[in-house]
N, C-alpha and C. Protein backbone atom coordinates (compact mmCIF):
# COMPACT_ATOMS: atom_id res chain seq x y z
N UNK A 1 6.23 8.28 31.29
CA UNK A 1 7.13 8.78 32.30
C UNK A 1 6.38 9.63 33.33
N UNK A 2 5.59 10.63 32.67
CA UNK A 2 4.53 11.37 33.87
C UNK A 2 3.92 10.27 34.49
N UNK A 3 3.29 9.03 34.35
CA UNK A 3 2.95 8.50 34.83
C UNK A 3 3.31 7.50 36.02
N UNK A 4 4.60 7.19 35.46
CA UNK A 4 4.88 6.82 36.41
C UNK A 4 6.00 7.66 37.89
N UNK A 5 6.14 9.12 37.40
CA UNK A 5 5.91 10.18 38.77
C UNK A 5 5.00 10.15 39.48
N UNK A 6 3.91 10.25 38.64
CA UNK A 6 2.13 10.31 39.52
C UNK A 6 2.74 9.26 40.59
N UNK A 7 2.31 8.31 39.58
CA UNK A 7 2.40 6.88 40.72
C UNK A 7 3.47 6.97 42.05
N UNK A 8 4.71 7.39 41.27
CA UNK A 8 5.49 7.41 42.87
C UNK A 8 5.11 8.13 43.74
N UNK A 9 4.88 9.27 43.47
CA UNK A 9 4.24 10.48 44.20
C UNK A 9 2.91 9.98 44.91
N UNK A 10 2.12 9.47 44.88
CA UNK A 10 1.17 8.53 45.05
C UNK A 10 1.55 7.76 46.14
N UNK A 11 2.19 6.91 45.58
CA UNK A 11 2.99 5.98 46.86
C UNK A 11 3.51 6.63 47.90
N UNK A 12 4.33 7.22 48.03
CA UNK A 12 4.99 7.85 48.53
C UNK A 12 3.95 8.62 50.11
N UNK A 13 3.43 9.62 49.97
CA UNK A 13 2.11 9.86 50.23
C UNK A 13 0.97 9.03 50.76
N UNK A 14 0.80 8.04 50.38
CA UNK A 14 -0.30 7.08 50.72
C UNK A 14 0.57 5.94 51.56
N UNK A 15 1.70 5.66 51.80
CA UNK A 15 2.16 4.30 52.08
C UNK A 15 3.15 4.84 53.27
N UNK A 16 2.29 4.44 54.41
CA UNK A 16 2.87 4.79 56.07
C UNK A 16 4.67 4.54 55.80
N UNK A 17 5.15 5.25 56.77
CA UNK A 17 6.51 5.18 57.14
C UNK A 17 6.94 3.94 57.51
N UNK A 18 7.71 3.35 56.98
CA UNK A 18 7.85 1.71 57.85
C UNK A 18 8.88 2.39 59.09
N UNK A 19 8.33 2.02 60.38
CA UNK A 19 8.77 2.03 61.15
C UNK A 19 9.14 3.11 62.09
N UNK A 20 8.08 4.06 61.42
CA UNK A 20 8.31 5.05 62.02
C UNK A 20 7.88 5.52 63.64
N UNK A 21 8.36 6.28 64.54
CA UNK A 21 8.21 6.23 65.59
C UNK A 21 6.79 6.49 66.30
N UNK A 22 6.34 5.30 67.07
CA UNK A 22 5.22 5.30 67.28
C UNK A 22 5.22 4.81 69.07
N UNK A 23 3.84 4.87 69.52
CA UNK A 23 3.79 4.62 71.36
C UNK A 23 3.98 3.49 71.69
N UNK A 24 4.63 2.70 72.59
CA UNK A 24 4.78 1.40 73.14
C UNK A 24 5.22 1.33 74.13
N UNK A 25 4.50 0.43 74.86
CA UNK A 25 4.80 -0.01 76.38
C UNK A 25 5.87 -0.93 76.71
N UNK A 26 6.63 -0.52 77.37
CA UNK A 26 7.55 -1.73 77.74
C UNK A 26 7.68 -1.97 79.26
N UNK A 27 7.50 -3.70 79.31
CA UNK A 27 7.38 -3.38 80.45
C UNK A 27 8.30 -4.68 80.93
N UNK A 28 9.50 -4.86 82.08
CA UNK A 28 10.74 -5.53 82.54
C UNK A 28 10.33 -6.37 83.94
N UNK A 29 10.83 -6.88 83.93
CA UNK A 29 11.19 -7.69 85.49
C UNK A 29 12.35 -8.38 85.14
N UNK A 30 13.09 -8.02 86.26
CA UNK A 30 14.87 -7.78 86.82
C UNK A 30 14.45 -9.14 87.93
N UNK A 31 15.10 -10.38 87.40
CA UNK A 31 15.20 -11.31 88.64
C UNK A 31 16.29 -12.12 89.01
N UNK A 32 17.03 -12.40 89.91
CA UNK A 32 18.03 -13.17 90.31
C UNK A 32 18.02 -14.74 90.60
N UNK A 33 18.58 -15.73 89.52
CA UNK A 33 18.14 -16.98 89.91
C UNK A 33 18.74 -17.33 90.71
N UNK A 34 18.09 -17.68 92.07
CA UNK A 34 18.87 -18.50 93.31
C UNK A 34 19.87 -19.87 92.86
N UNK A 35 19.28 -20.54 92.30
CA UNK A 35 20.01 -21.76 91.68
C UNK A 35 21.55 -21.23 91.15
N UNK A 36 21.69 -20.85 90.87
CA UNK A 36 22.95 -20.55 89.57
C UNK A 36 23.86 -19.40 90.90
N UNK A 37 24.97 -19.62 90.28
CA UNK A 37 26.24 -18.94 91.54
C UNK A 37 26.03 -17.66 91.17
N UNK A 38 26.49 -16.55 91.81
CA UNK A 38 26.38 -15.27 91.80
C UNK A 38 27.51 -15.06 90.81
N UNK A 39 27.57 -14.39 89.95
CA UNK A 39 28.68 -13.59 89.05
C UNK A 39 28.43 -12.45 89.41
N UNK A 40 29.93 -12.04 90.84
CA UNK A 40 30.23 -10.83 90.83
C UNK A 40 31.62 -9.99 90.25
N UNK A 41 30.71 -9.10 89.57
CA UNK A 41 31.97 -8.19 88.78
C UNK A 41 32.16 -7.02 89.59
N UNK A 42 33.14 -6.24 88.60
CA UNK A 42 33.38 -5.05 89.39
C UNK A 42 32.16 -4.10 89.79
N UNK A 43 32.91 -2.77 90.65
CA UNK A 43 31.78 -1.99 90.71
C UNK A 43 31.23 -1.48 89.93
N UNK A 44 30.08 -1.44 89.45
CA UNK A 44 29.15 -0.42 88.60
C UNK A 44 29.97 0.80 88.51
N UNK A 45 30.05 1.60 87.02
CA UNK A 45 30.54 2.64 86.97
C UNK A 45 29.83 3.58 87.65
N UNK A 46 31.17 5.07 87.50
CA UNK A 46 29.80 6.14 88.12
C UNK A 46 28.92 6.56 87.13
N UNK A 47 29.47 6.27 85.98
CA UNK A 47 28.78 6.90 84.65
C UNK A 47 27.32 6.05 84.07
N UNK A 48 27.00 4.86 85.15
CA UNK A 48 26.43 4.01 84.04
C UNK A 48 24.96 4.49 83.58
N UNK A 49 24.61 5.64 83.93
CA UNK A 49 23.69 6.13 82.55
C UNK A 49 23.97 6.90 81.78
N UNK A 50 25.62 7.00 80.92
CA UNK A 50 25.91 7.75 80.29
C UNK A 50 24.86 7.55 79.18
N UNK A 51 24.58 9.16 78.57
CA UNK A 51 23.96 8.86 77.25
C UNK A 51 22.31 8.58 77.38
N UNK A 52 22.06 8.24 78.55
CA UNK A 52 20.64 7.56 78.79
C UNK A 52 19.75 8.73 79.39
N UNK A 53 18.39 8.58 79.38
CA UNK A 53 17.49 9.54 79.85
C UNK A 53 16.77 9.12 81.16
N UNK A 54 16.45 9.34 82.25
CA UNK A 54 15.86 8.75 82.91
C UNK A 54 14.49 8.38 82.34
N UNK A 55 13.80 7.19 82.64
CA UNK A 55 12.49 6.87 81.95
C UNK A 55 11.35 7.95 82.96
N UNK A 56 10.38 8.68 82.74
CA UNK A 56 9.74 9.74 83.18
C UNK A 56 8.66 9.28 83.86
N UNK A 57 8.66 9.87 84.86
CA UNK A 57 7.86 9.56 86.06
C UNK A 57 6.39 9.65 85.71
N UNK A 58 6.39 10.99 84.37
CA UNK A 58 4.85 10.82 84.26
C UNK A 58 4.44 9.62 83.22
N UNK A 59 5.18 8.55 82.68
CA UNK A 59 5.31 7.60 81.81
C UNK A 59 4.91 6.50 81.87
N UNK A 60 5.04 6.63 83.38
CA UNK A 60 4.86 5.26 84.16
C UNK A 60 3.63 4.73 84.28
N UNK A 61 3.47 3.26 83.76
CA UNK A 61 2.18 2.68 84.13
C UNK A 61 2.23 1.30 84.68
N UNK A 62 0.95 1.12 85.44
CA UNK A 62 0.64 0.26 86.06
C UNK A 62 1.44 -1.72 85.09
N UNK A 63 2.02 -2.66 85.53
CA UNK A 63 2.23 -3.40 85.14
C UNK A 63 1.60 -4.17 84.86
N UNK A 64 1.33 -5.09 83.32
CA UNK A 64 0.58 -6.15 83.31
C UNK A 64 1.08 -7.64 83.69
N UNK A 65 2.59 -7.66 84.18
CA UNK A 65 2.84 -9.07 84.13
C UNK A 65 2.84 -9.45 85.84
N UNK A 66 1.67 -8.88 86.29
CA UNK A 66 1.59 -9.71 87.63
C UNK A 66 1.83 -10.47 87.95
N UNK A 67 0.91 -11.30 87.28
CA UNK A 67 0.73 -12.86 87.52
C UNK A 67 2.09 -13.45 87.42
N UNK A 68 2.87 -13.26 86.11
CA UNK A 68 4.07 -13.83 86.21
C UNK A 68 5.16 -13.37 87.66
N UNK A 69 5.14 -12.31 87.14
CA UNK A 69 5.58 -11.65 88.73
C UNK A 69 5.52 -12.90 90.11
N UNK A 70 3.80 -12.87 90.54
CA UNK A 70 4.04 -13.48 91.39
C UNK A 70 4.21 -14.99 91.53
N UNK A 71 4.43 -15.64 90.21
CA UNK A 71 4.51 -16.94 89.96
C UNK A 71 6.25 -16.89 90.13
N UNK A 72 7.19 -16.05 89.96
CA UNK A 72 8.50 -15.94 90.24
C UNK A 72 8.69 -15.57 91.91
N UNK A 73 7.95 -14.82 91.99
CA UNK A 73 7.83 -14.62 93.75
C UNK A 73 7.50 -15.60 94.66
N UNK A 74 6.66 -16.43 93.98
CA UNK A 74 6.37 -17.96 94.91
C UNK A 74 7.59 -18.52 94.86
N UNK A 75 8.37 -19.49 93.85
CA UNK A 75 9.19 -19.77 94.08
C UNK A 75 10.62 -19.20 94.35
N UNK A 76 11.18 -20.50 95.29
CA UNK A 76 12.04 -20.36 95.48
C UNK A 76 13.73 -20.56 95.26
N UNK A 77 13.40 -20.49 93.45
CA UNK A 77 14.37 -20.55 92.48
C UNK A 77 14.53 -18.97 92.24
N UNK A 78 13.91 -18.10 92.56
CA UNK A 78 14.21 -16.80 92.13
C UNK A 78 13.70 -15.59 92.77
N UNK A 79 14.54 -14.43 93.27
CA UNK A 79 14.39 -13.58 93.33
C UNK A 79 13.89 -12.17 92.08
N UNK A 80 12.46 -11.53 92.40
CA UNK A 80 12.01 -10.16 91.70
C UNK A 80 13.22 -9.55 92.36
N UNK A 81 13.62 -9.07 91.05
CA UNK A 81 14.07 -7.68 92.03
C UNK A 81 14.08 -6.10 91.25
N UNK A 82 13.14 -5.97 90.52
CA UNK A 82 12.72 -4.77 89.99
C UNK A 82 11.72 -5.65 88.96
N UNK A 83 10.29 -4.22 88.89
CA UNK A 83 9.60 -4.71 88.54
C UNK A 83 9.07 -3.71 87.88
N UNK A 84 8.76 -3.43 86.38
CA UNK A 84 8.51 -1.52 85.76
C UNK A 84 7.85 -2.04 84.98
N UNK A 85 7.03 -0.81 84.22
CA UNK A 85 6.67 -0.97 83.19
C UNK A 85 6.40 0.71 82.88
N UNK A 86 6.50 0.83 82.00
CA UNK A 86 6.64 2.33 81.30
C UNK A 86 6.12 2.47 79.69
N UNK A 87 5.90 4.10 79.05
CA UNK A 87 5.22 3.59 77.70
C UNK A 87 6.27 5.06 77.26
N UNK A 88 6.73 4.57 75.86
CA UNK A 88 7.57 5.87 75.12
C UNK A 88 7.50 5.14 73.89
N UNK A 89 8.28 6.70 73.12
CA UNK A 89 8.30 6.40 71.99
C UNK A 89 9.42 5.20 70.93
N UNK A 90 9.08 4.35 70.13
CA UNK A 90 10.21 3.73 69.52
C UNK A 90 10.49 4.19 68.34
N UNK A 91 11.14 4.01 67.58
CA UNK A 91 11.55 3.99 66.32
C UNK A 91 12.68 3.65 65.90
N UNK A 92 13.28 3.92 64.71
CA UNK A 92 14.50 3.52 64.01
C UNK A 92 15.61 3.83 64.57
N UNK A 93 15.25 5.13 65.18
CA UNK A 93 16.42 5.46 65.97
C UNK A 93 16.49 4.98 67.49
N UNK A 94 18.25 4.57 67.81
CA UNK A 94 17.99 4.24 69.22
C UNK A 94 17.22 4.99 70.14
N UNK A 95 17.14 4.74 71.22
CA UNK A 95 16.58 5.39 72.20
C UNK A 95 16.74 4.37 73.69
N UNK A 96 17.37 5.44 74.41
CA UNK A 96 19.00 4.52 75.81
C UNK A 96 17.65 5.39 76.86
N UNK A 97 16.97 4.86 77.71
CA UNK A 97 17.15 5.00 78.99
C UNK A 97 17.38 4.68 80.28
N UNK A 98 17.56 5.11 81.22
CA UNK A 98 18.17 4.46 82.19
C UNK A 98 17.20 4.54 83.34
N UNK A 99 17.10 3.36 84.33
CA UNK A 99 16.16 2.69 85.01
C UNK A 99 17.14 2.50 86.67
N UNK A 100 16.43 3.24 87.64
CA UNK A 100 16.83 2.81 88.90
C UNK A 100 15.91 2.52 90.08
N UNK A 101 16.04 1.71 91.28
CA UNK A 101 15.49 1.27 91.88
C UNK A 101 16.24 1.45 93.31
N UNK A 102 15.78 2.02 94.38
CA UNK A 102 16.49 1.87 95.67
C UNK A 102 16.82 3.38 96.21
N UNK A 103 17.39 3.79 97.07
CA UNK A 103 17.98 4.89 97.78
C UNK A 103 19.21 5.02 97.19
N UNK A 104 19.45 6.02 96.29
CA UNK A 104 20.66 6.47 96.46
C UNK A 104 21.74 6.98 97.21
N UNK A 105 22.76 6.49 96.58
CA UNK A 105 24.32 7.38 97.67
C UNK A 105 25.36 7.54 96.55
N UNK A 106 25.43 8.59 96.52
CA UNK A 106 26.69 9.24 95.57
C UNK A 106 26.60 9.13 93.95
N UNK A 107 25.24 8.80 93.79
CA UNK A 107 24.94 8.69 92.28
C UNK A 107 24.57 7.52 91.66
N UNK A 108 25.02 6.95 92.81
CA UNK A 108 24.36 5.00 92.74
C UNK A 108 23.34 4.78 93.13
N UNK A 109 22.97 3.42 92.74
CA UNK A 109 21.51 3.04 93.41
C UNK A 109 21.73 1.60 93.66
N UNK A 110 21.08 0.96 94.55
CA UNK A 110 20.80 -0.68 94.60
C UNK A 110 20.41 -1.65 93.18
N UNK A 111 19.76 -1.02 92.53
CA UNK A 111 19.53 -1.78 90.73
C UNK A 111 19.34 -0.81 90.19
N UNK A 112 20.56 -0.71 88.99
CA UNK A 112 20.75 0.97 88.31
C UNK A 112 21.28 0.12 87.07
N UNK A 113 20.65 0.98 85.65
CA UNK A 113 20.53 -0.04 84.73
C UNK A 113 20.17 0.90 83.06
N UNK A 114 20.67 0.43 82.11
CA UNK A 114 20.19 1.41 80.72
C UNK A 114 19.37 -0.10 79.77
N UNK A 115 18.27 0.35 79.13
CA UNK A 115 17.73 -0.15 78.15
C UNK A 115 17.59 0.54 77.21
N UNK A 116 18.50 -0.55 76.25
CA UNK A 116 18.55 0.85 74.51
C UNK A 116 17.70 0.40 73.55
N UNK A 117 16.72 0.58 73.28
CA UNK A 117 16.20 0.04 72.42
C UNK A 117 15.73 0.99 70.69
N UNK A 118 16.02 -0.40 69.89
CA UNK A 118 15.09 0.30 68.50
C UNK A 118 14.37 -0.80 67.88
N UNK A 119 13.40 0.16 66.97
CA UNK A 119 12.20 -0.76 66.22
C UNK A 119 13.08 -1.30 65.29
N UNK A 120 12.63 -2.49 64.83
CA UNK A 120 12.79 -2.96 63.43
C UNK A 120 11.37 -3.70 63.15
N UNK A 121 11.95 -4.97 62.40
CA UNK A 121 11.19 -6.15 62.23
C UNK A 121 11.21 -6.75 63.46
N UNK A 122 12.33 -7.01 64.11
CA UNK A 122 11.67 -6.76 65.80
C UNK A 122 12.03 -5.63 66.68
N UNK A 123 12.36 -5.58 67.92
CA UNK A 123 13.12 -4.99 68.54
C UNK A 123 14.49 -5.02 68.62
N UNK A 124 15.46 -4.47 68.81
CA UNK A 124 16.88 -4.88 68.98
C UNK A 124 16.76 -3.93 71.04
N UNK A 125 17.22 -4.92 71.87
CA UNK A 125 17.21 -4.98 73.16
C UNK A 125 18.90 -5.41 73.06
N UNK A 126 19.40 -3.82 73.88
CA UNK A 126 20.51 -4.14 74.74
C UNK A 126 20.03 -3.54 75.87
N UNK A 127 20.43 -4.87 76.59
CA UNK A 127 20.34 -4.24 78.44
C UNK A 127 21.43 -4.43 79.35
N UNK A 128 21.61 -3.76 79.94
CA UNK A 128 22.67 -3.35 81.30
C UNK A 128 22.39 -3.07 82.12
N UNK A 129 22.47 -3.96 83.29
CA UNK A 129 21.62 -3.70 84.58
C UNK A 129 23.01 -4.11 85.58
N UNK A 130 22.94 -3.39 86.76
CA UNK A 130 23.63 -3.68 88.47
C UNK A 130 22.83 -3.89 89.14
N UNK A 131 23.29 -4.56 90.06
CA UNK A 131 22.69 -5.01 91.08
C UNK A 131 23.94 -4.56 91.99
N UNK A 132 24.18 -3.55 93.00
CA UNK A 132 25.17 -3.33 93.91
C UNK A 132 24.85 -3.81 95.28
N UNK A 133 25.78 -3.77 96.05
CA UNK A 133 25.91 -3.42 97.04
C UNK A 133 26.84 -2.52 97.71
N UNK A 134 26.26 -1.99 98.97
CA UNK A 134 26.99 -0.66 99.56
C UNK A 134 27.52 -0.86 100.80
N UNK A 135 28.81 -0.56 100.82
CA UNK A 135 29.07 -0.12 102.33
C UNK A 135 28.85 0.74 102.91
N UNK A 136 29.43 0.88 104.53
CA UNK A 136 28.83 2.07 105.39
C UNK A 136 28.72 3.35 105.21
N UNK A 137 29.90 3.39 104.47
CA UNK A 137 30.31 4.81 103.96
C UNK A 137 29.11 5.21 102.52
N UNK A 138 28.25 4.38 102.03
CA UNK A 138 27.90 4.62 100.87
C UNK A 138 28.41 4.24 99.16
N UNK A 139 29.71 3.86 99.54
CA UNK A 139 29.97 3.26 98.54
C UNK A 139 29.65 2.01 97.75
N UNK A 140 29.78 1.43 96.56
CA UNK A 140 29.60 0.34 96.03
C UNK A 140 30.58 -0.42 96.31
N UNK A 141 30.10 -1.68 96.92
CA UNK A 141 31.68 -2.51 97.08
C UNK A 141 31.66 -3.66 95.96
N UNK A 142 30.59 -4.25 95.96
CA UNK A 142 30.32 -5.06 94.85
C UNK A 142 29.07 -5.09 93.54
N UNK A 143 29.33 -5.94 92.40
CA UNK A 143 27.77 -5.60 91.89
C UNK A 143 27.71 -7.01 91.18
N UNK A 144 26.28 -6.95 90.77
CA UNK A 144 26.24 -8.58 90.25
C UNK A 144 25.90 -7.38 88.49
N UNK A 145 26.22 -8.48 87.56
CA UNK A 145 25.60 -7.49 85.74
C UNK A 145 25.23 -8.37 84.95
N UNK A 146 24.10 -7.36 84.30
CA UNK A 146 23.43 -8.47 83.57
C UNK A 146 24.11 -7.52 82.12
N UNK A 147 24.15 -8.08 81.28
CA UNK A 147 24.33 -7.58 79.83
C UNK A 147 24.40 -8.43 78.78
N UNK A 148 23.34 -8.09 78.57
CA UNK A 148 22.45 -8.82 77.41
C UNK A 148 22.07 -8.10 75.95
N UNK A 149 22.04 -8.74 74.90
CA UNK A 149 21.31 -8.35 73.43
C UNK A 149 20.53 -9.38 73.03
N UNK A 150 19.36 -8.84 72.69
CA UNK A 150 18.49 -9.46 71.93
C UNK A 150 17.72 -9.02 70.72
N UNK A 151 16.78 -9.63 69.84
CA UNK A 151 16.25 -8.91 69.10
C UNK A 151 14.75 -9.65 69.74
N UNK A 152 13.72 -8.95 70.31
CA UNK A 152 12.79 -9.36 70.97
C UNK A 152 11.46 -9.57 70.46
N UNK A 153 10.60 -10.00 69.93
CA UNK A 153 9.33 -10.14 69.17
C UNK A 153 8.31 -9.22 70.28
N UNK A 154 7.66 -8.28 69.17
CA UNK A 154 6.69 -7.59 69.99
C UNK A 154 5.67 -8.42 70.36
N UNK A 155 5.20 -7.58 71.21
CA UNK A 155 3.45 -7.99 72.16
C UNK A 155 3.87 -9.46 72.65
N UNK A 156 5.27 -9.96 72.92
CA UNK A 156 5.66 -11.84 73.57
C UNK A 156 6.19 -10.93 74.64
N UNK A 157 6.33 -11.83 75.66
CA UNK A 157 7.29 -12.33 76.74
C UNK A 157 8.31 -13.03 76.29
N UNK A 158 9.34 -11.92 76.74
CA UNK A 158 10.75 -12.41 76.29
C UNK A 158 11.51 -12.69 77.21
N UNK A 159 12.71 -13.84 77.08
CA UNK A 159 13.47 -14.25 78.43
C UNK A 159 15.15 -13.87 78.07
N UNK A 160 15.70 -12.88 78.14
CA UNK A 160 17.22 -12.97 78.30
C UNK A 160 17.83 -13.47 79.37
N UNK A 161 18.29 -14.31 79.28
CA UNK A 161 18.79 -14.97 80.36
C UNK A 161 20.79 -14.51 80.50
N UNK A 162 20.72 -14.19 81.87
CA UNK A 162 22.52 -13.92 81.74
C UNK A 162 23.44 -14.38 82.85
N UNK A 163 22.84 -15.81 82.96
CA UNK A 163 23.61 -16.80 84.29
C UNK A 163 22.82 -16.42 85.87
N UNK A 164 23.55 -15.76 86.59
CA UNK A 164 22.65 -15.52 87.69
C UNK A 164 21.47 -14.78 87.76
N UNK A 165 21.87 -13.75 86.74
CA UNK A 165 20.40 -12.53 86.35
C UNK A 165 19.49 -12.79 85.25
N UNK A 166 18.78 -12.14 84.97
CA UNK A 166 17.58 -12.17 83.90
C UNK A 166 16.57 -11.72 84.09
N UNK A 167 16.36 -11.15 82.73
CA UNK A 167 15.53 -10.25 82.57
C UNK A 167 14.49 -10.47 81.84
N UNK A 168 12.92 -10.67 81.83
CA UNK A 168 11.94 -10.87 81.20
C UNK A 168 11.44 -9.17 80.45
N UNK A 169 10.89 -9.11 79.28
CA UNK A 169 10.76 -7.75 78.74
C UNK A 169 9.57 -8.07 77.82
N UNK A 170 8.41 -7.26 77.93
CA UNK A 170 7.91 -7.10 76.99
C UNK A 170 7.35 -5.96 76.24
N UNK A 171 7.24 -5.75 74.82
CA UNK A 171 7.29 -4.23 73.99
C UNK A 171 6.17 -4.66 73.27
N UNK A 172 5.03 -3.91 73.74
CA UNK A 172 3.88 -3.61 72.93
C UNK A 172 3.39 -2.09 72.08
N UNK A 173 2.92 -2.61 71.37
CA UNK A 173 2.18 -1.56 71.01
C UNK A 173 1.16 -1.02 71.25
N UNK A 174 1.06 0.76 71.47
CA UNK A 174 -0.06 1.05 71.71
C UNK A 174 -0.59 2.09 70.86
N UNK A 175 -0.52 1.85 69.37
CA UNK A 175 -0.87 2.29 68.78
C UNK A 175 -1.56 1.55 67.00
N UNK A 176 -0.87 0.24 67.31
CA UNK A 176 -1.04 -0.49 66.20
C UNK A 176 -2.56 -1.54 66.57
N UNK A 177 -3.76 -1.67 65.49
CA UNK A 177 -4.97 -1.69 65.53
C UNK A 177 -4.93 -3.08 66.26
N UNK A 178 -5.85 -3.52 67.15
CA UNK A 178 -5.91 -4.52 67.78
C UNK A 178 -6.73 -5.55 67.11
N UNK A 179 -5.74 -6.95 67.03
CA UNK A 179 -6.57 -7.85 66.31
C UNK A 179 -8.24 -8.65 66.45
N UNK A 180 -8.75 -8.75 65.48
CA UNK A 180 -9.74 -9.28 65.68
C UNK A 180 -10.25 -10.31 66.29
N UNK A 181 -11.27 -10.60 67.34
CA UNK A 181 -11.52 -11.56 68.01
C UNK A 181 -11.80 -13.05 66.93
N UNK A 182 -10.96 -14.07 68.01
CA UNK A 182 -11.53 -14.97 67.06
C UNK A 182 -13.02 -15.83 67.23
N UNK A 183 -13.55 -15.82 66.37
CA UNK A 183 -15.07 -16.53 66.68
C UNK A 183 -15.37 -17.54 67.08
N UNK A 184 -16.63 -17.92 67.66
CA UNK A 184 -16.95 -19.10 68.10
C UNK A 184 -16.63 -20.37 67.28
N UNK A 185 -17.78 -19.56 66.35
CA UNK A 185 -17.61 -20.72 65.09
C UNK A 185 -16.92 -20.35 64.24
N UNK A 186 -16.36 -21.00 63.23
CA UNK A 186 -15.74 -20.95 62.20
C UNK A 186 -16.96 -20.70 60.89
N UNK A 187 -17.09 -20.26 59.89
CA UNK A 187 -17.95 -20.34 58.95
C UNK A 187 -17.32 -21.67 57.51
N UNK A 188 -18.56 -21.98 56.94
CA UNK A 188 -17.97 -22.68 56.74
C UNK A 188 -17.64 -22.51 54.80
């Protein structure tokens, strides 16, 4: 019986947290497929980053999905229309922030949007994004929405697709050991 305390105690101690909160980059592109009809809904709430944090300015890093980027920017099946990438913490517990793009008026923005995410075995991705538009006065008269769930495989390019909108996302790690190159040769 002492022995097998040791041992748990042991384990316990020696055997990392599954899933515990660690650094990762995530990084989005917000695009509008020209092809497919516009789904416009109501206006964007005023609330729609209830609960959410703004993602932090000092957080922000440079994007790696250029290339795709501008392979969506050539054609003319689709509009970029936000393009981020940012690095925070994940873990078990959710974690909602909220993402805007454009000049504000009255608390709105042109693409104003929450990504909630938590770790598992993959990610679990809910996203909520507007796309508004404003009248003279500043108000929202219309918005296009994306709202989507996924469970997303780290370090891939992921595609939620939500009729006119969609959203590409990818969640890396920047803390988990980077795999080994593979060799020329094989041994034999």
């Amino acid at each position: 019986m002492r022995l097998f305390r040791s041992l748990t105690l042991l384990l316990t101690l020696v055997a990392p947290t599954a899933f515990a909160d660690s650094l990762y980059q995530v990084e989005m592109i917000l695009v509008r497929q020209n092809a497919v009809p516009a789904n416009v809904s109501r206006a964007a709430p005023e609330d729609w980053a209830a609960g959410a944090r703004p993602v932090n300015p000092d957080s922000l890093r440079t994007p790696s999905l250029n290339a795709e980027a501008q392979k969506l920017r050539a054609s003319s099946d689709y509009t970029v229309l936000l393009h981020k990438a940012w690095q925070q913490n994940l873990g078990e517990t959710e974690s909602k922030v909220s993402i805007s793009d454009g000049k504000e008026q009255f608390g709105q923005f042109p693409i104003e949007g929450t990504l909630n995410l938590k770790l598992g075995r993959f990610t679990d991705v809910d996203a909520n994004f507007w796309v508004n538009q404003f009248n003279a006065n500043g108000l929202v008269t219309t918005s296009e929405r994306l709202k989507q769930q996924s469970h997303t495989k780290n370090g891939q390019l992921n595609y939620l697709d939500n009729g006119h909108l969609a959203l590409l996302i990818k969640i890396t790690s920047l803390t988990a050991p980077a795999r080994p190159p593979v060799p020329d040769v094989l041994p034999d």
